[in-house]
PDB file of N, CA and C in Angstrom:
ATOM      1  N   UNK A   1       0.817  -1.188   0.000  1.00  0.00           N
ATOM      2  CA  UNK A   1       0.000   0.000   0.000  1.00  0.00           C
ATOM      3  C   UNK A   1       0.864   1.257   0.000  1.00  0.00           C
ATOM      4  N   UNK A   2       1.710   0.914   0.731  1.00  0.00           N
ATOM      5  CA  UNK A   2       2.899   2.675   1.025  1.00  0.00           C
ATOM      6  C   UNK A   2       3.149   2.666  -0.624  1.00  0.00           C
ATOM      7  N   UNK A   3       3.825   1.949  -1.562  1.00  0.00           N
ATOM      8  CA  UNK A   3       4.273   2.444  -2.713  1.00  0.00           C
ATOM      9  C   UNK A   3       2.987   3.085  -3.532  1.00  0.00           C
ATOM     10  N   UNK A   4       2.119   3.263  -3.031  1.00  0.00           N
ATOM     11  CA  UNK A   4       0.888   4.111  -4.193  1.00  0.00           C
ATOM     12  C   UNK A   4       0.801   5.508  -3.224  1.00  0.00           C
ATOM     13  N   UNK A   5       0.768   5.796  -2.192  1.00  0.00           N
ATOM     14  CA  UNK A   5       1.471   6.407  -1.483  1.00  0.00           C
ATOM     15  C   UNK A   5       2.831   7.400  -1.069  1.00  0.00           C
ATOM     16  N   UNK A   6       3.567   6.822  -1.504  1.00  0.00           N
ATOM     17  CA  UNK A   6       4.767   7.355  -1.662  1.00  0.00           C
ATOM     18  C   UNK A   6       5.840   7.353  -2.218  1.00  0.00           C
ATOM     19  N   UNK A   7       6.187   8.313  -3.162  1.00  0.00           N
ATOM     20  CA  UNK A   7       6.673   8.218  -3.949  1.00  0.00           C
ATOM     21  C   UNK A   7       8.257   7.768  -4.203  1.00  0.00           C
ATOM     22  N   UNK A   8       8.483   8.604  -2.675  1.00  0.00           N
ATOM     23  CA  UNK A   8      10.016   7.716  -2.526  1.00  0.00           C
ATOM     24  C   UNK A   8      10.308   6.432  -2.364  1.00  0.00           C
ATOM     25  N   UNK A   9       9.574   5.604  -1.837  1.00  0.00           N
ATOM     26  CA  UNK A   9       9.416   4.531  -1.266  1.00  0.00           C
ATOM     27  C   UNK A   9       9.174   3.975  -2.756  1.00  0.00           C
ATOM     28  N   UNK A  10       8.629   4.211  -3.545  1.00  0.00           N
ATOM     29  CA  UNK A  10       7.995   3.513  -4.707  1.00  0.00           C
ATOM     30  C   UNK A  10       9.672   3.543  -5.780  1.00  0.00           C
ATOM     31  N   UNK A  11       9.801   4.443  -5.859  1.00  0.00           N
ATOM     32  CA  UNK A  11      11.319   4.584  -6.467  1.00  0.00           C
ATOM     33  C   UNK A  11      12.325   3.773  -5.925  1.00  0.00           C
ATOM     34  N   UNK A  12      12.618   3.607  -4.737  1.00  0.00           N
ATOM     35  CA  UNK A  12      13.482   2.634  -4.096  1.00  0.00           C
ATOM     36  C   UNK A  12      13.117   1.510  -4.559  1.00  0.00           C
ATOM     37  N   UNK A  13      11.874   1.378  -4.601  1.00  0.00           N
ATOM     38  CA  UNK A  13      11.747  -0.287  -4.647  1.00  0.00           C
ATOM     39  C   UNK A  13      11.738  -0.407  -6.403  1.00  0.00           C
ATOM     40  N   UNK A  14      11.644   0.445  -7.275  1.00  0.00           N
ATOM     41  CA  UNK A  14      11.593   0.131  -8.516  1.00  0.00           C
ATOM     42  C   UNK A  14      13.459   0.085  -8.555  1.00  0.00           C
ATOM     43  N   UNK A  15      14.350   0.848  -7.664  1.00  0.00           N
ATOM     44  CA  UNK A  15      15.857   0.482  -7.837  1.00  0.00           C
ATOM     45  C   UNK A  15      15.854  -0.674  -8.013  1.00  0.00           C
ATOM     46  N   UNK A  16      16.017  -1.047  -6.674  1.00  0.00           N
ATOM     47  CA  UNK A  16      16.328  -2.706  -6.215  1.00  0.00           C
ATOM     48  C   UNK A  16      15.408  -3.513  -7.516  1.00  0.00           C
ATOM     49  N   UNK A  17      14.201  -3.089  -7.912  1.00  0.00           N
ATOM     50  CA  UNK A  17      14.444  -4.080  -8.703  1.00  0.00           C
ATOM     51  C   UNK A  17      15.176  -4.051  -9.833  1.00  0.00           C
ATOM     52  N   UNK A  18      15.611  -2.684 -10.666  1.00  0.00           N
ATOM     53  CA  UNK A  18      16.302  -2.834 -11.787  1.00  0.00           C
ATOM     54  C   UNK A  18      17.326  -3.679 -11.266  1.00  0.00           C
ATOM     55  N   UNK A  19      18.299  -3.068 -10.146  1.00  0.00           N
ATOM     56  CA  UNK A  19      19.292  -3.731  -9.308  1.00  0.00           C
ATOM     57  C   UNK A  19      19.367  -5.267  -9.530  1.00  0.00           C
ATOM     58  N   UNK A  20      18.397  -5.824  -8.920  1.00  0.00           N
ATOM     59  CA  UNK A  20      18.286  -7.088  -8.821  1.00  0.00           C
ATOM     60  C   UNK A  20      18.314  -7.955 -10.574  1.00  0.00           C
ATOM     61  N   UNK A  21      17.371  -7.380 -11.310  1.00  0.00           N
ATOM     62  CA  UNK A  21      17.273  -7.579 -12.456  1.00  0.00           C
ATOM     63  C   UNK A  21      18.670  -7.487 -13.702  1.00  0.00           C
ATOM     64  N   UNK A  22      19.229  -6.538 -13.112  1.00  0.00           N
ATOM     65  CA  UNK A  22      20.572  -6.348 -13.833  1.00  0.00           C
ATOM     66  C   UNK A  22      21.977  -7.533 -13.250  1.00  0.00           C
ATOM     67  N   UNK A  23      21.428  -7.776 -11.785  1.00  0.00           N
ATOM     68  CA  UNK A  23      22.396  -9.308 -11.186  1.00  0.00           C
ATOM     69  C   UNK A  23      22.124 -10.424 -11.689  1.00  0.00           C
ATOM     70  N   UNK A  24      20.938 -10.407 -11.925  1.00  0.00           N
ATOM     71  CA  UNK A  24      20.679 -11.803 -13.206  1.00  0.00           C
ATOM     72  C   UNK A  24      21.482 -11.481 -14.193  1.00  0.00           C
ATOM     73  N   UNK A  25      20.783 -10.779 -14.947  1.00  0.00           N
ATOM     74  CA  UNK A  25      21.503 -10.543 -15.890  1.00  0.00           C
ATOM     75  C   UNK A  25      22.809 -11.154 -15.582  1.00  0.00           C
ATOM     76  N   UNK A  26      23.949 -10.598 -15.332  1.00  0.00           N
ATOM     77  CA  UNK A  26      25.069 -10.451 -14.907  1.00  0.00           C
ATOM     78  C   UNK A  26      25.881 -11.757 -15.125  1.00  0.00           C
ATOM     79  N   UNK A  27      24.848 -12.710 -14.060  1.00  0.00           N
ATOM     80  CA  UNK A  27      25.050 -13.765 -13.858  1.00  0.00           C
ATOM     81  C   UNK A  27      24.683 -14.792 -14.597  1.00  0.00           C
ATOM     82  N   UNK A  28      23.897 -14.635 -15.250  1.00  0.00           N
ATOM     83  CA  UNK A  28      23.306 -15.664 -16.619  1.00  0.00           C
ATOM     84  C   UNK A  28      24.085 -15.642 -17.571  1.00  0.00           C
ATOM     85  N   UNK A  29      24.833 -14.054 -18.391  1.00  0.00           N
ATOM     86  CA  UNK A  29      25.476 -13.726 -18.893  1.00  0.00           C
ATOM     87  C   UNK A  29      27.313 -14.717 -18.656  1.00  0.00           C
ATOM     88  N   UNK A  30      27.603 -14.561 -17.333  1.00  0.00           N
ATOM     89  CA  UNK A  30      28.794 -14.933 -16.905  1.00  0.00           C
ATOM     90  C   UNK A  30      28.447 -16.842 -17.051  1.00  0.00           C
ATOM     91  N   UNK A  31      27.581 -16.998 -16.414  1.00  0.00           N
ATOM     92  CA  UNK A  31      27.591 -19.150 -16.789  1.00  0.00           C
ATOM     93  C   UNK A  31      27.475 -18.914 -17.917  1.00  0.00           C
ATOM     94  N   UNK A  32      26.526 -18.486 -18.815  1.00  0.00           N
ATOM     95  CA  UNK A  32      26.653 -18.948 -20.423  1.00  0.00           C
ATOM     96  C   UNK A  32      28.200 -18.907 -21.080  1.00  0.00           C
ATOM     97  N   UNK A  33      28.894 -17.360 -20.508  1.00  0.00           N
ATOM     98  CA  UNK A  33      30.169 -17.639 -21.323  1.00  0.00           C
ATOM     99  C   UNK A  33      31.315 -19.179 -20.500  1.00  0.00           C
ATOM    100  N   UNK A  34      30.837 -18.828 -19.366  1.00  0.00           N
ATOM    101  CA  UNK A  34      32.128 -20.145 -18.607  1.00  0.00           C
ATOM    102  C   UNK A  34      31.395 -21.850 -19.548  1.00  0.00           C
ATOM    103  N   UNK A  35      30.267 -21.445 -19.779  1.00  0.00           N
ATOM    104  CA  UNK A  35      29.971 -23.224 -20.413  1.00  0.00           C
ATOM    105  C   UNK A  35      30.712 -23.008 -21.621  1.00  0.00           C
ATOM    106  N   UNK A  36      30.812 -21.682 -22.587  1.00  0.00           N
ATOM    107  CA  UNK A  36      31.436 -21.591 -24.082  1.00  0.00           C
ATOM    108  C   UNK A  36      29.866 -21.466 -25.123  1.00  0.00           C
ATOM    109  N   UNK A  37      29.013 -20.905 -24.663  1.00  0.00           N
ATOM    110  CA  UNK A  37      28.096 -21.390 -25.131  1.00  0.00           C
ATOM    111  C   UNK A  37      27.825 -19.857 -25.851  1.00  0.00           C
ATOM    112  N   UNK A  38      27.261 -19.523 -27.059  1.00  0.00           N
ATOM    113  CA  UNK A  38      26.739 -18.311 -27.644  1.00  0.00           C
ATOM    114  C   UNK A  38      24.922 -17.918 -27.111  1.00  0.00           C
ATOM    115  N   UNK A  39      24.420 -16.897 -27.088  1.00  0.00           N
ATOM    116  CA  UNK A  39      23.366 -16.595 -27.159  1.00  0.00           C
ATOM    117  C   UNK A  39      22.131 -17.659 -27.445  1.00  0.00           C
ATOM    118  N   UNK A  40      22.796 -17.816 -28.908  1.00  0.00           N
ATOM    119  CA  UNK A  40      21.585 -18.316 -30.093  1.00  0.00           C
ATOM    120  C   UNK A  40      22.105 -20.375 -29.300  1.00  0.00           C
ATOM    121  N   UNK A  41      22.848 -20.767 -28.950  1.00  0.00           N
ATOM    122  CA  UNK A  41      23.615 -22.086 -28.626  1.00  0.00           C
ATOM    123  C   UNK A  41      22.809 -22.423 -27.221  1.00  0.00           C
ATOM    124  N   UNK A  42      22.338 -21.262 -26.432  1.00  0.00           N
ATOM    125  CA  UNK A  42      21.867 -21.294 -25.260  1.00  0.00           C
ATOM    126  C   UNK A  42      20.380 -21.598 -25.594  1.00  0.00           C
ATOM    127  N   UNK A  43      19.815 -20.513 -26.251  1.00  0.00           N
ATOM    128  CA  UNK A  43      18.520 -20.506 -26.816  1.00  0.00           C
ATOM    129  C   UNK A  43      18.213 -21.958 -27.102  1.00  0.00           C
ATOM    130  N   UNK A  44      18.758 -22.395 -27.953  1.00  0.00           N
ATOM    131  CA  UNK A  44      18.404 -23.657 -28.721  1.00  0.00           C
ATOM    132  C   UNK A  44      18.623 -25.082 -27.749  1.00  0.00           C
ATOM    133  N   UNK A  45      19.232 -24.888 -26.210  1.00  0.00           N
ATOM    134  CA  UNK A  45      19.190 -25.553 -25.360  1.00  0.00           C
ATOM    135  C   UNK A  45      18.131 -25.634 -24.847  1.00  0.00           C
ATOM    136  N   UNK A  46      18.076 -24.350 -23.885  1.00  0.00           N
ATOM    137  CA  UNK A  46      16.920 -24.165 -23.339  1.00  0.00           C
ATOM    138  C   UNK A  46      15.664 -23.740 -24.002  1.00  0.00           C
ATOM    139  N   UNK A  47      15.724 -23.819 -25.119  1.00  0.00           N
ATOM    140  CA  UNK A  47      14.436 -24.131 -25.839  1.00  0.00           C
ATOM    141  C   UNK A  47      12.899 -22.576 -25.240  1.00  0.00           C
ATOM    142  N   UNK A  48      14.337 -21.511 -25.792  1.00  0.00           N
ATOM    143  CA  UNK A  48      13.592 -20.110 -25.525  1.00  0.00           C
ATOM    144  C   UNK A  48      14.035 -19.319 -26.403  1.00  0.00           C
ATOM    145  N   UNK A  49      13.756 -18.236 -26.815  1.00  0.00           N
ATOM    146  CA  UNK A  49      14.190 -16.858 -27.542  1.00  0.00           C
ATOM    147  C   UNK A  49      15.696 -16.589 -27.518  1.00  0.00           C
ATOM    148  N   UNK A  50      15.971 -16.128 -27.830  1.00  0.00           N
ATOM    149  CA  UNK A  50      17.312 -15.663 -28.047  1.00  0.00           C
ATOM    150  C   UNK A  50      17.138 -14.082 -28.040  1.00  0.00           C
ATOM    151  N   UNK A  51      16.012 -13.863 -27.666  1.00  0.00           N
ATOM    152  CA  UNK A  51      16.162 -12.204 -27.886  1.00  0.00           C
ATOM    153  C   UNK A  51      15.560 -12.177 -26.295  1.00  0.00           C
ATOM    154  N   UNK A  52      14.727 -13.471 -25.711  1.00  0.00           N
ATOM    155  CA  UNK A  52      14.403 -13.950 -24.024  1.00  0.00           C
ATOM    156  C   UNK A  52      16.073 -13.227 -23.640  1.00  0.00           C
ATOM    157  N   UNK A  53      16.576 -14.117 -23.992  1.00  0.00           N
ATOM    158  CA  UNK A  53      17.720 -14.479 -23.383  1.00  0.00           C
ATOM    159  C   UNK A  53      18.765 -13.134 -23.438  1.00  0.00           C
ATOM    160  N   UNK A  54      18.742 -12.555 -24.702  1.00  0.00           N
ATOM    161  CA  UNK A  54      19.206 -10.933 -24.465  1.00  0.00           C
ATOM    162  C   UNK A  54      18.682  -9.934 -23.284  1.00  0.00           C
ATOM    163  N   UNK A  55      17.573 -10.180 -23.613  1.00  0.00           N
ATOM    164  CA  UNK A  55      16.500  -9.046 -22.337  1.00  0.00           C
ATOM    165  C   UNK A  55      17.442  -9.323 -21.150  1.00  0.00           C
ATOM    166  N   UNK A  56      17.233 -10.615 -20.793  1.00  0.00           N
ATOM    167  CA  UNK A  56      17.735 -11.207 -19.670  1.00  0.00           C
ATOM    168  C   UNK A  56      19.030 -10.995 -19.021  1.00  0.00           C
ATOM    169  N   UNK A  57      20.091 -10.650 -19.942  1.00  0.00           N
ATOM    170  CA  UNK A  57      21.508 -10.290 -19.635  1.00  0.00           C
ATOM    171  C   UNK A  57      21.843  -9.347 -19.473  1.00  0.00           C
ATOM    172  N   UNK A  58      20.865  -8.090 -20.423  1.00  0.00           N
ATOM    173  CA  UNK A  58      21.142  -6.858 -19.869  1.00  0.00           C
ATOM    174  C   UNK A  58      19.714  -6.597 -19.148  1.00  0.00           C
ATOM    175  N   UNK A  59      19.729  -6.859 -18.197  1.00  0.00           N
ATOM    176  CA  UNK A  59      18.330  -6.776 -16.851  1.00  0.00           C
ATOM    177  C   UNK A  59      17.153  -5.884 -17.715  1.00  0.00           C
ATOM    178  N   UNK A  60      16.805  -5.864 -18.549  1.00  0.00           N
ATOM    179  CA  UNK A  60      15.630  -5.684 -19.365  1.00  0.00           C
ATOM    180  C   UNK A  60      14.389  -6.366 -19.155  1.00  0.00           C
ATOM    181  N   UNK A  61      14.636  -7.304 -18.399  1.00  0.00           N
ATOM    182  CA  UNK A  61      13.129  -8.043 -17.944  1.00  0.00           C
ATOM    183  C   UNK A  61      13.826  -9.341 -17.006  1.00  0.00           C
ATOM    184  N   UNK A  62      12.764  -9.396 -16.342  1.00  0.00           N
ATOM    185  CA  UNK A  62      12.901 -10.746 -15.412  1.00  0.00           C
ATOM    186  C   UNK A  62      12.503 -12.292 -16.570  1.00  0.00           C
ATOM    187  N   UNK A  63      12.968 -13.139 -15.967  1.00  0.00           N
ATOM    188  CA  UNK A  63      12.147 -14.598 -16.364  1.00  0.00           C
ATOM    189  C   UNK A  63      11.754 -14.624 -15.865  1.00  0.00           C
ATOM    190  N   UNK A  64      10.557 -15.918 -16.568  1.00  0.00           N
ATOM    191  CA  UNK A  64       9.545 -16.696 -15.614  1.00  0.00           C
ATOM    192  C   UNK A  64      10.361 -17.893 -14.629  1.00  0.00           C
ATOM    193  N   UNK A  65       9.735 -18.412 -13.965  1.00  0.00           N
ATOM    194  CA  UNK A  65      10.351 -19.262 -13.481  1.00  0.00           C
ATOM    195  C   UNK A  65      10.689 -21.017 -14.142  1.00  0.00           C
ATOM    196  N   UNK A  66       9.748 -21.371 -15.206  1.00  0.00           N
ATOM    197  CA  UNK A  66      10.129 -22.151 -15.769  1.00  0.00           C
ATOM    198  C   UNK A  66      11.196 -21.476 -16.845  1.00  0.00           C
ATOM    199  N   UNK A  67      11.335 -20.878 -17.551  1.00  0.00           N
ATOM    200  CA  UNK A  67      12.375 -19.675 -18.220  1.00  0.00           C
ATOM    201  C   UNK A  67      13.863 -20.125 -17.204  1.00  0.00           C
ATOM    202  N   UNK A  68      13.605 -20.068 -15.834  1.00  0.00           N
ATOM    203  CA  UNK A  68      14.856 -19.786 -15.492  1.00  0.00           C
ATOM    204  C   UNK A  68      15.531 -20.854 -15.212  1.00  0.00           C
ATOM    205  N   UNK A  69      14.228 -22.229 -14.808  1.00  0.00           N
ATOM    206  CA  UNK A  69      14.908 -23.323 -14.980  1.00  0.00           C
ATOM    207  C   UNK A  69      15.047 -23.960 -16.206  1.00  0.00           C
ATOM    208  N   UNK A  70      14.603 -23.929 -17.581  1.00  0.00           N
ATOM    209  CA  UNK A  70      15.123 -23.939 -18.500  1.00  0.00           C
ATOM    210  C   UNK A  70      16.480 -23.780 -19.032  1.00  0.00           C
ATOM    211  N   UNK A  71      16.920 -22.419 -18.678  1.00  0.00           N
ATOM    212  CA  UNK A  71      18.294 -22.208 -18.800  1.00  0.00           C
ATOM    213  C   UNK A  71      19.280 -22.524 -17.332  1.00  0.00           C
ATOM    214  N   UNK A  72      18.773 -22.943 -16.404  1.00  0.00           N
ATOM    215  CA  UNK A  72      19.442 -23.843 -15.603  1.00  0.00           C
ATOM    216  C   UNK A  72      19.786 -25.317 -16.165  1.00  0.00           C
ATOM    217  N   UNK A  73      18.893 -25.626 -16.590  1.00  0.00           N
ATOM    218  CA  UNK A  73      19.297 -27.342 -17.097  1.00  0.00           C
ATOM    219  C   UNK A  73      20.672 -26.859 -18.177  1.00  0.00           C
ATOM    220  N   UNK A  74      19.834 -25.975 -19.248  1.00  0.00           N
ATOM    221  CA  UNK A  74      20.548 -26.193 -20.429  1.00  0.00           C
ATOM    222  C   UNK A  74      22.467 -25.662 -20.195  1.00  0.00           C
ATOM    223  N   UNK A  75      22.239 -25.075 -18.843  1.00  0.00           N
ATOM    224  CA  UNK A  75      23.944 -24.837 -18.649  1.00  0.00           C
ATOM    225  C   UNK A  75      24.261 -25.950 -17.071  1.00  0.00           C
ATOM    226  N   UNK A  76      23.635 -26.707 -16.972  1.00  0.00           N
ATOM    227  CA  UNK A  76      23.812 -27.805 -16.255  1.00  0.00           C
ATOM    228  C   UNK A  76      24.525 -27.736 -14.979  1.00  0.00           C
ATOM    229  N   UNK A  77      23.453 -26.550 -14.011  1.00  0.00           N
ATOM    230  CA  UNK A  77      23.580 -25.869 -13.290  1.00  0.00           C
ATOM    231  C   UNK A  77      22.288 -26.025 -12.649  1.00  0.00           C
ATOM    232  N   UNK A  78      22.153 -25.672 -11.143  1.00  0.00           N
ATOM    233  CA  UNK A  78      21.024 -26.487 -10.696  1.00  0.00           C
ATOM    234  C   UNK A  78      20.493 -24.731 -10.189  1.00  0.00           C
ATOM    235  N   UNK A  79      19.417 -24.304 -10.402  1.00  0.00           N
ATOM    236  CA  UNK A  79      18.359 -23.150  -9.931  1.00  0.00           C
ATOM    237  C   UNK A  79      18.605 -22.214  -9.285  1.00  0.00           C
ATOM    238  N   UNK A  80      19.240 -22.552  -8.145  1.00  0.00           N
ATOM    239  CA  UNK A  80      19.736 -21.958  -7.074  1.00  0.00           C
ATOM    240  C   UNK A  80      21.222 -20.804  -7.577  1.00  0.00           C
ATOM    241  N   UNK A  81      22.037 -22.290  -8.180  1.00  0.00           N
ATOM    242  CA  UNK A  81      23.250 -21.427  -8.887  1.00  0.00           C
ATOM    243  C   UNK A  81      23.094 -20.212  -9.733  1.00  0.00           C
ATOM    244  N   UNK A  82      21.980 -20.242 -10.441  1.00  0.00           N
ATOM    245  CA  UNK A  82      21.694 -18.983 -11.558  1.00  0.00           C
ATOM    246  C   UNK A  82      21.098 -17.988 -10.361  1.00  0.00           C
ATOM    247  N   UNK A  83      20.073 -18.462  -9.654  1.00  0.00           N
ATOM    248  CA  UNK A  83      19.186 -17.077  -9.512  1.00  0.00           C
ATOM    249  C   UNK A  83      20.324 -15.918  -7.758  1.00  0.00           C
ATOM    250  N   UNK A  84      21.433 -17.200  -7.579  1.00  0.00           N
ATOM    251  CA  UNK A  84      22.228 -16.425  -6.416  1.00  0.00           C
ATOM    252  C   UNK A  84      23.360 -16.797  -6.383  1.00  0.00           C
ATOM    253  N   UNK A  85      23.196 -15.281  -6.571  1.00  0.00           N
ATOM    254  CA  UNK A  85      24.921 -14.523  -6.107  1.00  0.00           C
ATOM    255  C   UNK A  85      25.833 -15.514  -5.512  1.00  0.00           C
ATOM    256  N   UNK A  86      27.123 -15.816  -6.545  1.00  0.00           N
ATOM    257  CA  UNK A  86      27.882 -17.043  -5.552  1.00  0.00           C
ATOM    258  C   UNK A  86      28.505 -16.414  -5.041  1.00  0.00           C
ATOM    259  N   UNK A  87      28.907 -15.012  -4.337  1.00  0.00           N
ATOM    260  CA  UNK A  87      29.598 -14.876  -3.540  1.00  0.00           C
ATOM    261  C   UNK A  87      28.999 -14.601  -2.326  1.00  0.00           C
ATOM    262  N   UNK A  88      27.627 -14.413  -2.422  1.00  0.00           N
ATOM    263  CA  UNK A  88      27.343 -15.112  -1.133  1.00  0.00           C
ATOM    264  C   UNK A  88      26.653 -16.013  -0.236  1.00  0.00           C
ATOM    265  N   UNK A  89      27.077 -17.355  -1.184  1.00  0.00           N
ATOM    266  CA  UNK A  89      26.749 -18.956  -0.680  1.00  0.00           C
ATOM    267  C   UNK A  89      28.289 -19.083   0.069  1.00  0.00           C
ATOM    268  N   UNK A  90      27.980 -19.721   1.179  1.00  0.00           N
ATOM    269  CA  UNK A  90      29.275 -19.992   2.192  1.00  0.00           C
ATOM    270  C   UNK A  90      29.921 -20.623   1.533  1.00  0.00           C
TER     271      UNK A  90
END
């Protein structure tokens, strides 16, 4: 309710999410290159867009959640690994 409300509060939280959205990115971006894998090589794994999968790297949109395990299998990486930050898993 506060973010219809207030406007600062509403801005913060639209940060964090670009924020958050741009760490995917980041990180989807970084496993695809450590597997050796191209854009269009990923796509055709995980059996999605290739322009999905652009949005996605430069934080342009979130995935769905089957989306994200999709490209979890296809870089043979288990869910958890894509959607968090390995630097801070113990």
């Amino acid at each position: 309710m506060r973010h219809f409300c207030d406007a600062g509060f509403s801005r913060s939280e639209q940060r964090k999410d670009e924020l958050s959205r741009r760490a995917l990115g980041a990180r989807l971006r970084r496993l695809r290159e450590r597997a050796g894998l191209t854009q269009n090589e990923l796509a055709d794994k995980a059996k999605v867009g290739r322009a999905t999968i652009s949005r996605i790297e430069n934080g342009k949109m979130y995935a769905h959640t089957v989306t994200l395990r999709r490209l979890a299998k296809a870089l043979n990486i288990n869910l958890v690994e894509l959607i968090t930050d390995s630097d801070t898993i113990g």
